[in-house]
PDB file of N, CA and C in Angstrom:
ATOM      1  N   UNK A   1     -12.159 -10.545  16.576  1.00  0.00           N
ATOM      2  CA  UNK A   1     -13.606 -10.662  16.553  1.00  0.00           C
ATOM      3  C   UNK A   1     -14.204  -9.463  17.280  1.00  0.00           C
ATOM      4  N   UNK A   2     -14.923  -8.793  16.730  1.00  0.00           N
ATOM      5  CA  UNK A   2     -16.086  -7.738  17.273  1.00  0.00           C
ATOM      6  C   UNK A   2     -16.874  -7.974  18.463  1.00  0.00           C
ATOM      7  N   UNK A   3     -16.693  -7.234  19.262  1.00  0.00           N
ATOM      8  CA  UNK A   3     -17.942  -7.449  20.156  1.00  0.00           C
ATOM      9  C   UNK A   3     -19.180  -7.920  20.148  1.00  0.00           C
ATOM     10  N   UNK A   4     -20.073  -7.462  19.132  1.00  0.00           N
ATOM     11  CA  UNK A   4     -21.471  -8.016  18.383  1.00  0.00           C
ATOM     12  C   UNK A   4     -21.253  -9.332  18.306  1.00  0.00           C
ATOM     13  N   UNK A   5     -20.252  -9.968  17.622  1.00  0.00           N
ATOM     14  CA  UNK A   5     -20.062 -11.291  16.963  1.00  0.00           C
ATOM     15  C   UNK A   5     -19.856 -12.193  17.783  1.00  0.00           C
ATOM     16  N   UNK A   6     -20.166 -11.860  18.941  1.00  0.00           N
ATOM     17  CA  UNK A   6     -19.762 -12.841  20.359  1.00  0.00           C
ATOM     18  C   UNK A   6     -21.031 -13.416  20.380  1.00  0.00           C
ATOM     19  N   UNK A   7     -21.263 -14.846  20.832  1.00  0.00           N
ATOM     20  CA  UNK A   7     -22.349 -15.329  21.505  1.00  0.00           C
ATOM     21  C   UNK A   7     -22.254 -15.898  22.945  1.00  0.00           C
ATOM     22  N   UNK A   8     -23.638 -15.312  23.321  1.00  0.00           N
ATOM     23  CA  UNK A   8     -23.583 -15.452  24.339  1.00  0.00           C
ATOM     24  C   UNK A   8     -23.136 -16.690  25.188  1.00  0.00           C
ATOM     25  N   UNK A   9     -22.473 -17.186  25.696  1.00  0.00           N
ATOM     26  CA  UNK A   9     -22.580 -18.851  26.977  1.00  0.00           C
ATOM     27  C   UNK A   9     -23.823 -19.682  26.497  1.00  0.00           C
ATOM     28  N   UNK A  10     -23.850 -20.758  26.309  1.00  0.00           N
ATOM     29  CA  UNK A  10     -25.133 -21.500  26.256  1.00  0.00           C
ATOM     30  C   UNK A  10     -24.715 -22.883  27.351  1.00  0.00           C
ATOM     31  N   UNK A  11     -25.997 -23.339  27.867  1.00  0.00           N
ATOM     32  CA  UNK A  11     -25.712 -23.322  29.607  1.00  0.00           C
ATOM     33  C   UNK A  11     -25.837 -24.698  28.738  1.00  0.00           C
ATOM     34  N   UNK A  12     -25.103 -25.850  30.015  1.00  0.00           N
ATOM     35  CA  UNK A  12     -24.476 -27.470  29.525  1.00  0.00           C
ATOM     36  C   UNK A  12     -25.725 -27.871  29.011  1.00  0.00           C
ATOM     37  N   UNK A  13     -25.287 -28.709  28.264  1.00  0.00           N
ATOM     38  CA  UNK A  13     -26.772 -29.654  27.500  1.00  0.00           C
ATOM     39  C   UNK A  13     -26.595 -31.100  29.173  1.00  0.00           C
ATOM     40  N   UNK A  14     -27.736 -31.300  28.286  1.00  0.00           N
ATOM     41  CA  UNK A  14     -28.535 -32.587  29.784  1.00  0.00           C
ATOM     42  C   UNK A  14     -27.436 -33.143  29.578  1.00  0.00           C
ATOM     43  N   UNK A  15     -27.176 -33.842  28.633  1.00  0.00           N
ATOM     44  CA  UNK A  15     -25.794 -35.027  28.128  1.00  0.00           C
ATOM     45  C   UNK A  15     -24.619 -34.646  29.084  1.00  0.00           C
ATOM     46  N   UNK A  16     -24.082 -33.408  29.027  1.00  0.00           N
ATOM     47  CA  UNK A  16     -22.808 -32.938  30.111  1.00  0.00           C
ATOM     48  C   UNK A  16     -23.224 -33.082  31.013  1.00  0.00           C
ATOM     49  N   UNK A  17     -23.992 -32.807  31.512  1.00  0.00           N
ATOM     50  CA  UNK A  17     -24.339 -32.823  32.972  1.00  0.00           C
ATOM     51  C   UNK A  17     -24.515 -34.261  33.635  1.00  0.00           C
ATOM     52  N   UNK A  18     -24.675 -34.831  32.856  1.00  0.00           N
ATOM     53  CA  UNK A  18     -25.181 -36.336  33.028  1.00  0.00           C
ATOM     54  C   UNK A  18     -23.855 -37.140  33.126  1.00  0.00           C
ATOM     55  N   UNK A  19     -23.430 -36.616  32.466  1.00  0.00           N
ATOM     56  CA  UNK A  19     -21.529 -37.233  32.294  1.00  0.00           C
ATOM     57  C   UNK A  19     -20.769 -36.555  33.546  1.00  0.00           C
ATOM     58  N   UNK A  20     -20.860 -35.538  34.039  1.00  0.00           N
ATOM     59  CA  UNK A  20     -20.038 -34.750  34.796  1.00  0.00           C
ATOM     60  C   UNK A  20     -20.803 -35.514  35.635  1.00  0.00           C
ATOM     61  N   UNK A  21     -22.227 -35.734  35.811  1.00  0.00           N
ATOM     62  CA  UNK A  21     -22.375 -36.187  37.641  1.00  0.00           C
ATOM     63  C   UNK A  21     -22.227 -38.075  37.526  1.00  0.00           C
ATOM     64  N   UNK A  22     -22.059 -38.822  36.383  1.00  0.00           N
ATOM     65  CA  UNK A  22     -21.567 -40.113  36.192  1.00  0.00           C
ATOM     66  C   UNK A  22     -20.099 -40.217  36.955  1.00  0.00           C
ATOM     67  N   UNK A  23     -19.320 -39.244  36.397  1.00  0.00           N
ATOM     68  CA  UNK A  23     -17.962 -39.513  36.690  1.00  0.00           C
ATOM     69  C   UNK A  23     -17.489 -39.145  38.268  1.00  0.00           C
ATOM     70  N   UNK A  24     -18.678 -37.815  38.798  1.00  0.00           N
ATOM     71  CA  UNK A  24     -18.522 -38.036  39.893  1.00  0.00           C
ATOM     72  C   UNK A  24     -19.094 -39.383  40.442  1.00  0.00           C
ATOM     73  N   UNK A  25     -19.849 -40.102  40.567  1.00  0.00           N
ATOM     74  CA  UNK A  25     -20.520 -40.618  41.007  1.00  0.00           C
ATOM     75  C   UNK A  25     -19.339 -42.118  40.835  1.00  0.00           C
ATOM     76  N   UNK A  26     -18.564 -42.395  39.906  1.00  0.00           N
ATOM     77  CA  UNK A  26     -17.998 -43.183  40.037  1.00  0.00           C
ATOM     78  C   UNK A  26     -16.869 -42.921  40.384  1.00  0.00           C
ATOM     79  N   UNK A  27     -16.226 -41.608  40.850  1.00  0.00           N
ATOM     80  CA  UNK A  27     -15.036 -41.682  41.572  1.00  0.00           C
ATOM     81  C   UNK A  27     -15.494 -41.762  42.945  1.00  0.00           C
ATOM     82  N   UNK A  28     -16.383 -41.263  43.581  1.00  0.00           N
ATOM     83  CA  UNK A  28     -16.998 -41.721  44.821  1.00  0.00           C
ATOM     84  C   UNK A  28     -17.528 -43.188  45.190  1.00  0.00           C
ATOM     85  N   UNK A  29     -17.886 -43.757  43.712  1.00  0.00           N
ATOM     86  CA  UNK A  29     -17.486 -45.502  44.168  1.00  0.00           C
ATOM     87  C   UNK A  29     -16.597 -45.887  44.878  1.00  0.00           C
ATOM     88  N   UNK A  30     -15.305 -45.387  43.540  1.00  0.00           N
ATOM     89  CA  UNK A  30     -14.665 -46.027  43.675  1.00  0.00           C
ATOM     90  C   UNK A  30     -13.592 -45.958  44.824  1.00  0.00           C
ATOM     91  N   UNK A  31     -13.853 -44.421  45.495  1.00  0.00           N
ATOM     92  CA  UNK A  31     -13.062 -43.764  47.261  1.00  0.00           C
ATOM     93  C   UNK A  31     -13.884 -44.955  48.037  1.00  0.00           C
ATOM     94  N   UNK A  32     -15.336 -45.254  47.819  1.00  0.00           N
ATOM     95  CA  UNK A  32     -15.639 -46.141  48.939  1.00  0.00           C
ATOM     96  C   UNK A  32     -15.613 -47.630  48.788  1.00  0.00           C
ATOM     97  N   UNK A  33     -15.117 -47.777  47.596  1.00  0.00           N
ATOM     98  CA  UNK A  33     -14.570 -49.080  47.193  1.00  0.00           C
ATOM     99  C   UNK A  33     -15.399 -50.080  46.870  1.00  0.00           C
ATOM    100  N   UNK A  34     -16.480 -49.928  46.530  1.00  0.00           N
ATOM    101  CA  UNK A  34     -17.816 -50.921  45.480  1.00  0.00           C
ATOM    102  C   UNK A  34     -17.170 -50.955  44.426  1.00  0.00           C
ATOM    103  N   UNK A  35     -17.495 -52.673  44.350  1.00  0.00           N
ATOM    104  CA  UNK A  35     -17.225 -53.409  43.286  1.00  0.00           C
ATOM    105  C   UNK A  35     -18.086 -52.669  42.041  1.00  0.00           C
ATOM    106  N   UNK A  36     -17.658 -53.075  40.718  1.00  0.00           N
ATOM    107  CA  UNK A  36     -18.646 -52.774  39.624  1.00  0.00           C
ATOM    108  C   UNK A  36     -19.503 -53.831  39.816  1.00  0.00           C
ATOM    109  N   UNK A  37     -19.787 -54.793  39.922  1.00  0.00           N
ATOM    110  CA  UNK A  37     -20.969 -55.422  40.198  1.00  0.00           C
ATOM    111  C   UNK A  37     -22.082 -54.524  41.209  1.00  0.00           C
ATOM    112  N   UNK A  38     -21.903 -54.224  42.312  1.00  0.00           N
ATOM    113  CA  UNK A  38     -22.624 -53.486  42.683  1.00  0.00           C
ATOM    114  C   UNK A  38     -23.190 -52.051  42.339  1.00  0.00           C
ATOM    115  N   UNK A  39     -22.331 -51.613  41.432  1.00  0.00           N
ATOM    116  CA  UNK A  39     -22.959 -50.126  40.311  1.00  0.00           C
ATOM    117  C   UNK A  39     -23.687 -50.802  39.600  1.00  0.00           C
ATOM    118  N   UNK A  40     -23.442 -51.862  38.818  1.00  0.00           N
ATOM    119  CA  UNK A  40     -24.397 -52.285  37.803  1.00  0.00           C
ATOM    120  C   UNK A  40     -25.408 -52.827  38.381  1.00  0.00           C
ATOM    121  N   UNK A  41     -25.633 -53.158  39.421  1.00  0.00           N
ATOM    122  CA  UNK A  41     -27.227 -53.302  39.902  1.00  0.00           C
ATOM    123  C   UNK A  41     -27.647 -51.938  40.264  1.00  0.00           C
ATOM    124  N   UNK A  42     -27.114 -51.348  41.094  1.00  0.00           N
ATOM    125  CA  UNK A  42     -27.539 -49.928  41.615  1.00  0.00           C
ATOM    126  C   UNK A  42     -27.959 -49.128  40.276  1.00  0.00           C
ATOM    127  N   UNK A  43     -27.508 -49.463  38.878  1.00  0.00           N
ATOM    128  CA  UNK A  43     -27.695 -48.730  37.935  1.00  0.00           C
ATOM    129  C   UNK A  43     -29.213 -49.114  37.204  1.00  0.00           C
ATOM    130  N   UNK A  44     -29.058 -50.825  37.492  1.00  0.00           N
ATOM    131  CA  UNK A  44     -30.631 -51.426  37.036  1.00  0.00           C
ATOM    132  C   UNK A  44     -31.313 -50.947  37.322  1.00  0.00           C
ATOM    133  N   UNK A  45     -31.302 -50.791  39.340  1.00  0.00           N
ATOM    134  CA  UNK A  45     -32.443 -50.707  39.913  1.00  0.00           C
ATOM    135  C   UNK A  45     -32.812 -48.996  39.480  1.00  0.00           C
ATOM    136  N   UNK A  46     -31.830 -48.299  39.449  1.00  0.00           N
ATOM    137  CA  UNK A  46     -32.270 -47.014  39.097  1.00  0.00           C
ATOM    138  C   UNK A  46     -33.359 -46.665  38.365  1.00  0.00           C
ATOM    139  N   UNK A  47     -32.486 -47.759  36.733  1.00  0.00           N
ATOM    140  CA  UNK A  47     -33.271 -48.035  35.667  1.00  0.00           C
ATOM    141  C   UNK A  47     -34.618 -48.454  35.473  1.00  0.00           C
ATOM    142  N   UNK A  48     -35.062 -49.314  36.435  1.00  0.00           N
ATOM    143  CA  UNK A  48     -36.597 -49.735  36.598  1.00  0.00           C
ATOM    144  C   UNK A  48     -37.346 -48.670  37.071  1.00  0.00           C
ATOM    145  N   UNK A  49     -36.300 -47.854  38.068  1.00  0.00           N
ATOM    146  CA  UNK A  49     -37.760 -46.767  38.597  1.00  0.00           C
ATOM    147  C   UNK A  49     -37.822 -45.873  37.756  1.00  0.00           C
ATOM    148  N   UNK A  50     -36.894 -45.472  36.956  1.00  0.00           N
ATOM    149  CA  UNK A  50     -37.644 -44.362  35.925  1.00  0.00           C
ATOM    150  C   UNK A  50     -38.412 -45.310  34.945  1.00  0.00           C
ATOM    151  N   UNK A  51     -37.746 -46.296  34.581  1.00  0.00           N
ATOM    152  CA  UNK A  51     -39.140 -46.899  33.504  1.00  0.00           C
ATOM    153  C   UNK A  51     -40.748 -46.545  34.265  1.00  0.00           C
ATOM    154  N   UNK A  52     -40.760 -46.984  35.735  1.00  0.00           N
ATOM    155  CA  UNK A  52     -42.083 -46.977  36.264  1.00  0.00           C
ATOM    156  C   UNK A  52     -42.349 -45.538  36.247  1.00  0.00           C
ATOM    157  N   UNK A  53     -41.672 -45.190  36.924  1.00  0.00           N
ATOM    158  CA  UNK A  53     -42.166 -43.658  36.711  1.00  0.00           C
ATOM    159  C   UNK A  53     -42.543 -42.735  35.631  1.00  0.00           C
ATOM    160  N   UNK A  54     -41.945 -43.020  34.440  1.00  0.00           N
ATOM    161  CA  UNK A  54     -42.102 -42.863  33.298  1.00  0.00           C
ATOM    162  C   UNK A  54     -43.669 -43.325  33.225  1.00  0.00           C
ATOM    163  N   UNK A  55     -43.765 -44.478  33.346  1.00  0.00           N
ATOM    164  CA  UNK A  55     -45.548 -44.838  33.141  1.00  0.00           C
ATOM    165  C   UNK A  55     -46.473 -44.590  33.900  1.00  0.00           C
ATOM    166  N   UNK A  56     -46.076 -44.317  35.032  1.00  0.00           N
ATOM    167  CA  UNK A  56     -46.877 -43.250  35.542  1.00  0.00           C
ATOM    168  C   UNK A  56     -47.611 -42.210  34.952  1.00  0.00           C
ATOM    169  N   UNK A  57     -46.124 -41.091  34.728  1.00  0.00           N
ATOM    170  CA  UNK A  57     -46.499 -39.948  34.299  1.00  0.00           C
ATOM    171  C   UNK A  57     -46.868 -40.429  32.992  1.00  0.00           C
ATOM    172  N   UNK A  58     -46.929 -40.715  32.123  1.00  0.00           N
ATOM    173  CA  UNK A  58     -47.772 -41.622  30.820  1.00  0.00           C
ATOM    174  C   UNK A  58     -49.460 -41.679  31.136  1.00  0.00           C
ATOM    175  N   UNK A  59     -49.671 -42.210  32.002  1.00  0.00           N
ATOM    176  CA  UNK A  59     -51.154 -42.574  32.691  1.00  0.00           C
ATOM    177  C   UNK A  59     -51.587 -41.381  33.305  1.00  0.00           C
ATOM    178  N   UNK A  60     -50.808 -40.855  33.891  1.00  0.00           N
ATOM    179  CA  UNK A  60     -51.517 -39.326  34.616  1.00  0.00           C
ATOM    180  C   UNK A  60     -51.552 -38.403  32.948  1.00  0.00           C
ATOM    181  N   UNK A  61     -51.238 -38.521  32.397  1.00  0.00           N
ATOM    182  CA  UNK A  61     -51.389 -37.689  31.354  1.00  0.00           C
ATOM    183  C   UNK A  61     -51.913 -38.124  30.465  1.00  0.00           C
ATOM    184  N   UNK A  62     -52.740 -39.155  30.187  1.00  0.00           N
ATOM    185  CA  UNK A  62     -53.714 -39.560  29.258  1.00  0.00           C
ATOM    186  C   UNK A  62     -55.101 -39.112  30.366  1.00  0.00           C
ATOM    187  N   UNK A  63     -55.063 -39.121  31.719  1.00  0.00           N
ATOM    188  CA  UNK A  63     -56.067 -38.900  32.299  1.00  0.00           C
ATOM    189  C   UNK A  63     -56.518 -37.711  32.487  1.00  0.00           C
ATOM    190  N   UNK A  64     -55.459 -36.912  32.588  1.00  0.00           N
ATOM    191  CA  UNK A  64     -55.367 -35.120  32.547  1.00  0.00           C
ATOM    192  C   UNK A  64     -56.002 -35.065  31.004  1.00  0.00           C
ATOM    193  N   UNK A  65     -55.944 -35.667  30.149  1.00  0.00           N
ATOM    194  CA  UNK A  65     -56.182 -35.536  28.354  1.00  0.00           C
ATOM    195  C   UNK A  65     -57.869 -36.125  28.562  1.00  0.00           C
ATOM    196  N   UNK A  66     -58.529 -36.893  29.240  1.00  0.00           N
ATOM    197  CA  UNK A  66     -59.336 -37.541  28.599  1.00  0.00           C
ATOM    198  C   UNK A  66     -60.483 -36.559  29.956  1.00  0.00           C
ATOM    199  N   UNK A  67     -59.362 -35.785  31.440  1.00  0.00           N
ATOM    200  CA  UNK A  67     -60.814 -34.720  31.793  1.00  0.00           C
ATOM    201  C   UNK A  67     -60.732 -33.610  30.995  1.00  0.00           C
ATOM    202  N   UNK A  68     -60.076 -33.233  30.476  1.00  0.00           N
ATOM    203  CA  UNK A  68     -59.751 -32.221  30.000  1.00  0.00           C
ATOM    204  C   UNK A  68     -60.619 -32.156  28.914  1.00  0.00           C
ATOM    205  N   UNK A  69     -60.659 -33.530  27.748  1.00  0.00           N
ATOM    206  CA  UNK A  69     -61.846 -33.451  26.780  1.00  0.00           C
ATOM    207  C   UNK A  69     -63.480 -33.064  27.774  1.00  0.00           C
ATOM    208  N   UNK A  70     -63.528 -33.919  28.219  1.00  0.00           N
ATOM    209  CA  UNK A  70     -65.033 -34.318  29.515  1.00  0.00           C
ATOM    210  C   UNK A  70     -65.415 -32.304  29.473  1.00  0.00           C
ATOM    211  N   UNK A  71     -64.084 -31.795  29.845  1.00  0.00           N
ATOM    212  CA  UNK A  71     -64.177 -30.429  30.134  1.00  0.00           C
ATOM    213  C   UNK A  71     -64.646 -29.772  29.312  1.00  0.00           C
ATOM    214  N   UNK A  72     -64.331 -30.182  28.086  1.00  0.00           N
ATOM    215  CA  UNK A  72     -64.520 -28.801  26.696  1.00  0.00           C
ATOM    216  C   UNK A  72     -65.995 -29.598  26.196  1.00  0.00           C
ATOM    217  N   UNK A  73     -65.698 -30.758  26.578  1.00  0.00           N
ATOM    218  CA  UNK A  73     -67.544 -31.249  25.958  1.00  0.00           C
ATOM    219  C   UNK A  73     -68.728 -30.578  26.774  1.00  0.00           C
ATOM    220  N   UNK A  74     -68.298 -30.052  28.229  1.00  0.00           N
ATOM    221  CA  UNK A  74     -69.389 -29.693  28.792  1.00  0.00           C
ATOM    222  C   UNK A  74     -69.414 -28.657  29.228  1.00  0.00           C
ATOM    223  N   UNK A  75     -68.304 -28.091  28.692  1.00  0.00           N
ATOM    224  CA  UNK A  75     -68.323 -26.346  28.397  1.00  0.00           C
ATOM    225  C   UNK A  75     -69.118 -25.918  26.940  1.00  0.00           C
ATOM    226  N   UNK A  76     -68.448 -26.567  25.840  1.00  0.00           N
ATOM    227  CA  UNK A  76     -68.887 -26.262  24.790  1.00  0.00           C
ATOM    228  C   UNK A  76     -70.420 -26.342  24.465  1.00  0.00           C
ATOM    229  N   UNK A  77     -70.870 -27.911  25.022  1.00  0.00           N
ATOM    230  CA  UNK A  77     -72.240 -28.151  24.842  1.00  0.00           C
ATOM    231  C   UNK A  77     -73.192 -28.009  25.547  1.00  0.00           C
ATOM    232  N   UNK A  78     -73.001 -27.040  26.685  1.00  0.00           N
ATOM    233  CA  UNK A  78     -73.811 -26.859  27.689  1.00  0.00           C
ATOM    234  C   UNK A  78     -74.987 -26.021  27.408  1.00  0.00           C
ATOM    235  N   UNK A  79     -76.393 -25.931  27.808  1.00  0.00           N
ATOM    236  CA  UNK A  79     -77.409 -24.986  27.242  1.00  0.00           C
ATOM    237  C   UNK A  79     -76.769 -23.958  27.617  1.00  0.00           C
ATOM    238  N   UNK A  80     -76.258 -23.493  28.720  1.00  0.00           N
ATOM    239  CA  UNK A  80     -76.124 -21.956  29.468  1.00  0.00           C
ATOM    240  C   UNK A  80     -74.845 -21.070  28.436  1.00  0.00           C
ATOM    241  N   UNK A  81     -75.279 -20.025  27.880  1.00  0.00           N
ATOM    242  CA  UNK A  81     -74.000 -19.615  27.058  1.00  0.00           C
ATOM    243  C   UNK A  81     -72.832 -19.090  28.428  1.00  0.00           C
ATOM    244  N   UNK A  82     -71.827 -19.596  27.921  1.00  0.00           N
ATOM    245  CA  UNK A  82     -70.880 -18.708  28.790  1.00  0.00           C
ATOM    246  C   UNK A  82     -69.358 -18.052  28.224  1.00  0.00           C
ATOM    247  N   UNK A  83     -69.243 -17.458  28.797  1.00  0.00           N
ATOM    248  CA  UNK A  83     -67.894 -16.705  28.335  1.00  0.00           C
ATOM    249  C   UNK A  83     -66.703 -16.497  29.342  1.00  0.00           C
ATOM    250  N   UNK A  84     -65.671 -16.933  29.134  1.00  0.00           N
ATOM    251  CA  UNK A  84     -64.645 -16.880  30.068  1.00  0.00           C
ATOM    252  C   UNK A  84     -63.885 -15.288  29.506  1.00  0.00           C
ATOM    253  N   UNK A  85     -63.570 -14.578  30.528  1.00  0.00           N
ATOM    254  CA  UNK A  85     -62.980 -13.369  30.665  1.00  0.00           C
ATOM    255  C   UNK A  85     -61.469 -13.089  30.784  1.00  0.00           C
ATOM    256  N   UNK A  86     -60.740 -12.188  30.356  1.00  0.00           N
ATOM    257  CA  UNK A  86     -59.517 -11.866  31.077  1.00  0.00           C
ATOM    258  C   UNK A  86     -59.850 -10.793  32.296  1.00  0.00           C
ATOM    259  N   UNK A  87     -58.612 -10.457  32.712  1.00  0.00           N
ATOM    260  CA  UNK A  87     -58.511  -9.302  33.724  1.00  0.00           C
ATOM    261  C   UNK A  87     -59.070  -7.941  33.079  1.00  0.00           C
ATOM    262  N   UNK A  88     -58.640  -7.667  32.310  1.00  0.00           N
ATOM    263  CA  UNK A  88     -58.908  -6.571  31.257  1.00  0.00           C
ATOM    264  C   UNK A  88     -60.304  -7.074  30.465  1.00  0.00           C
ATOM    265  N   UNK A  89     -61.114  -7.869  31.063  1.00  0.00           N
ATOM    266  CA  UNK A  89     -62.443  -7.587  30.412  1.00  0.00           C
ATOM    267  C   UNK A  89     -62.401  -8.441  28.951  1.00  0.00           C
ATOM    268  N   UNK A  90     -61.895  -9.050  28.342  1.00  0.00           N
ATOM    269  CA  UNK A  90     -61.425  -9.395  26.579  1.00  0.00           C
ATOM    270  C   UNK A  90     -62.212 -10.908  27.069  1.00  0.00           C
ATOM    271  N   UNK A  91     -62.658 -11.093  26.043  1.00  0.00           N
ATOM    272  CA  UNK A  91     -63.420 -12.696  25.819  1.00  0.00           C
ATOM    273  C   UNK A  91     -62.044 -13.469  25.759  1.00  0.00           C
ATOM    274  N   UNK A  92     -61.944 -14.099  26.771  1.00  0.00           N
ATOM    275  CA  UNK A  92     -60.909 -15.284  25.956  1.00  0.00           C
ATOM    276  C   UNK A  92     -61.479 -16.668  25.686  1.00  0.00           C
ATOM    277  N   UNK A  93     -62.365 -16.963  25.954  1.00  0.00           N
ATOM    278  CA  UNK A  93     -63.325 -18.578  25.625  1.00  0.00           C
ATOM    279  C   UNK A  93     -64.981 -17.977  25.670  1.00  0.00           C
ATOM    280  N   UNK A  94     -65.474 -18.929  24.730  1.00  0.00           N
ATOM    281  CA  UNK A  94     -66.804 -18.513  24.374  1.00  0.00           C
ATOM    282  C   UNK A  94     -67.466 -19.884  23.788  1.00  0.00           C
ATOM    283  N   UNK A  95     -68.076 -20.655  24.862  1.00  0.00           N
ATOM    284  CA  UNK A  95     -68.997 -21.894  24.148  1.00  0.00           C
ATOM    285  C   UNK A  95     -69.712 -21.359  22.832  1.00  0.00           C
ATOM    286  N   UNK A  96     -70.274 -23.095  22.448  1.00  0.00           N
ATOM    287  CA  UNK A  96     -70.786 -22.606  21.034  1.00  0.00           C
ATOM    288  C   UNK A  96     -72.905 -21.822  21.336  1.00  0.00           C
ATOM    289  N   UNK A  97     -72.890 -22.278  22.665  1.00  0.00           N
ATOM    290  CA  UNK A  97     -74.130 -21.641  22.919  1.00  0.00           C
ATOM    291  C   UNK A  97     -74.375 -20.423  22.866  1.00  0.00           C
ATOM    292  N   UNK A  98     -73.395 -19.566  23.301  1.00  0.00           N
ATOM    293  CA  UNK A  98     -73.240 -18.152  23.589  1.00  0.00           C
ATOM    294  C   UNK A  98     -72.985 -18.050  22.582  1.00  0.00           C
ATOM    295  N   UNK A  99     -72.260 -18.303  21.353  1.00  0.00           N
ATOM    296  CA  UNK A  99     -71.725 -17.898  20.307  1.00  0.00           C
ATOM    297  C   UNK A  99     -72.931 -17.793  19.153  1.00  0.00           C
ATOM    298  N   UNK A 100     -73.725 -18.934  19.237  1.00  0.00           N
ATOM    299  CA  UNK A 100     -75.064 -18.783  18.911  1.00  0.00           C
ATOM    300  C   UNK A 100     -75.949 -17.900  19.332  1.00  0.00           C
ATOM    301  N   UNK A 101     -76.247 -17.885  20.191  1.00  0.00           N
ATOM    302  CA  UNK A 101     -77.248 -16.577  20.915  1.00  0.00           C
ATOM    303  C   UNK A 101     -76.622 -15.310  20.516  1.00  0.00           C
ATOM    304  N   UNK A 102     -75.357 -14.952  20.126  1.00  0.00           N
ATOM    305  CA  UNK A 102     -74.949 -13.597  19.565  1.00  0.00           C
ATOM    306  C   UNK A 102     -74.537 -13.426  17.902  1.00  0.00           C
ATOM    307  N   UNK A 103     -75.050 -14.620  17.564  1.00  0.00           N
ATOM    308  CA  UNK A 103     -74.857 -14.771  16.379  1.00  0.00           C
ATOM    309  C   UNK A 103     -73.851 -14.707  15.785  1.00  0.00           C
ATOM    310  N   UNK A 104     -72.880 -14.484  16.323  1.00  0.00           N
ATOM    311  CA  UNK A 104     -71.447 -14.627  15.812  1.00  0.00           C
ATOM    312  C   UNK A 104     -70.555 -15.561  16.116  1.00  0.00           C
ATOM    313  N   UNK A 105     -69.727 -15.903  15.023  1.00  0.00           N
ATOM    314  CA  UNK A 105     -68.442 -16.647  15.220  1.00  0.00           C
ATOM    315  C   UNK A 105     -67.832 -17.214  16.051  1.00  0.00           C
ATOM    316  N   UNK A 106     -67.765 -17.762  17.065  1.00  0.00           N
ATOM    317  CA  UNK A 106     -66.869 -17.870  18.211  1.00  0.00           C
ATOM    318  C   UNK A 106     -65.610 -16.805  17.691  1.00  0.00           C
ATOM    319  N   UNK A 107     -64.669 -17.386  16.842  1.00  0.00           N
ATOM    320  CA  UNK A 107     -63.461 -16.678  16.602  1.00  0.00           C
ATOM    321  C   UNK A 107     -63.545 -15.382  16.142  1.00  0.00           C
ATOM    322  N   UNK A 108     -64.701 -14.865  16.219  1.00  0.00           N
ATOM    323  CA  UNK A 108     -64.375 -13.313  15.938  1.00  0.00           C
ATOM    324  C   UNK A 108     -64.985 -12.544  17.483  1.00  0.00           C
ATOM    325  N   UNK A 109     -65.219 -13.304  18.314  1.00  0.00           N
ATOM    326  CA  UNK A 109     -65.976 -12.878  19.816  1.00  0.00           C
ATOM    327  C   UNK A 109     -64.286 -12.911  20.758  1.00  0.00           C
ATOM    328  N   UNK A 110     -63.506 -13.726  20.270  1.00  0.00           N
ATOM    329  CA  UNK A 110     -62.181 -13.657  21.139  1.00  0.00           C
ATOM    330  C   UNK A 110     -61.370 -12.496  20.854  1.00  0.00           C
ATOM    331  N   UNK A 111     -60.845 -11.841  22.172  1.00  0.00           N
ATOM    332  CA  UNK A 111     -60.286 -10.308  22.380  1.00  0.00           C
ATOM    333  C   UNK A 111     -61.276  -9.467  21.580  1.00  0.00           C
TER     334      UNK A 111
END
């Protein structure tokens, strides 16, 4: 095989990793000598806190989604035209007020 034709390493998928730190995790049971009854709760309880946590971050992110609309409604519809800038000066956001008052497009006012 050619040099070119090599690919590069591709780093463990979640799944290996998840297996490699399982198996540690149960040979260190089993050095300190817990029953499997006690992994399988320790594994429940695990199990419940990512469910919760999971809905958490579920709820923080419908709330991040619903200021985030609040945001573009009162950017977009605000009387005052405004224009958000880059470093280099380039329009990168342009309500529809401002876009009106210059008579152009929004999408042809960006960069």
């Amino acid at each position: 095989m050619e040099p070119q034709d090599e690919k590069p390493p591709q780093a463990p998928s979640l799944r290996s990793i998840a297996e490699a730190q399982h198996t540690r995790d149960t040979l260190a049971h089993k050095a300190r000598g817990l029953p499997a009854e006690e992994l399988l709760h320790e594994l429940q309880v695990h199990q419940i806190e990512l469910e919760m946590q999971n809905a958490a971050l579920r709820e923080a992110q419908l709330e991040l989604e619903a200021s985030r609309d609040r945001y573009v409604d009162l950017y977009d519809f605000a009387p005052l035209g405004y224009l958000t800038l880059t470093l280099d000066g380039l329009i990168q956001e342009v309500n529809l007020t401002a876009a009106g008052w210059l008579g152009v497009v929004r999408g042809q006012l960006l960069n």
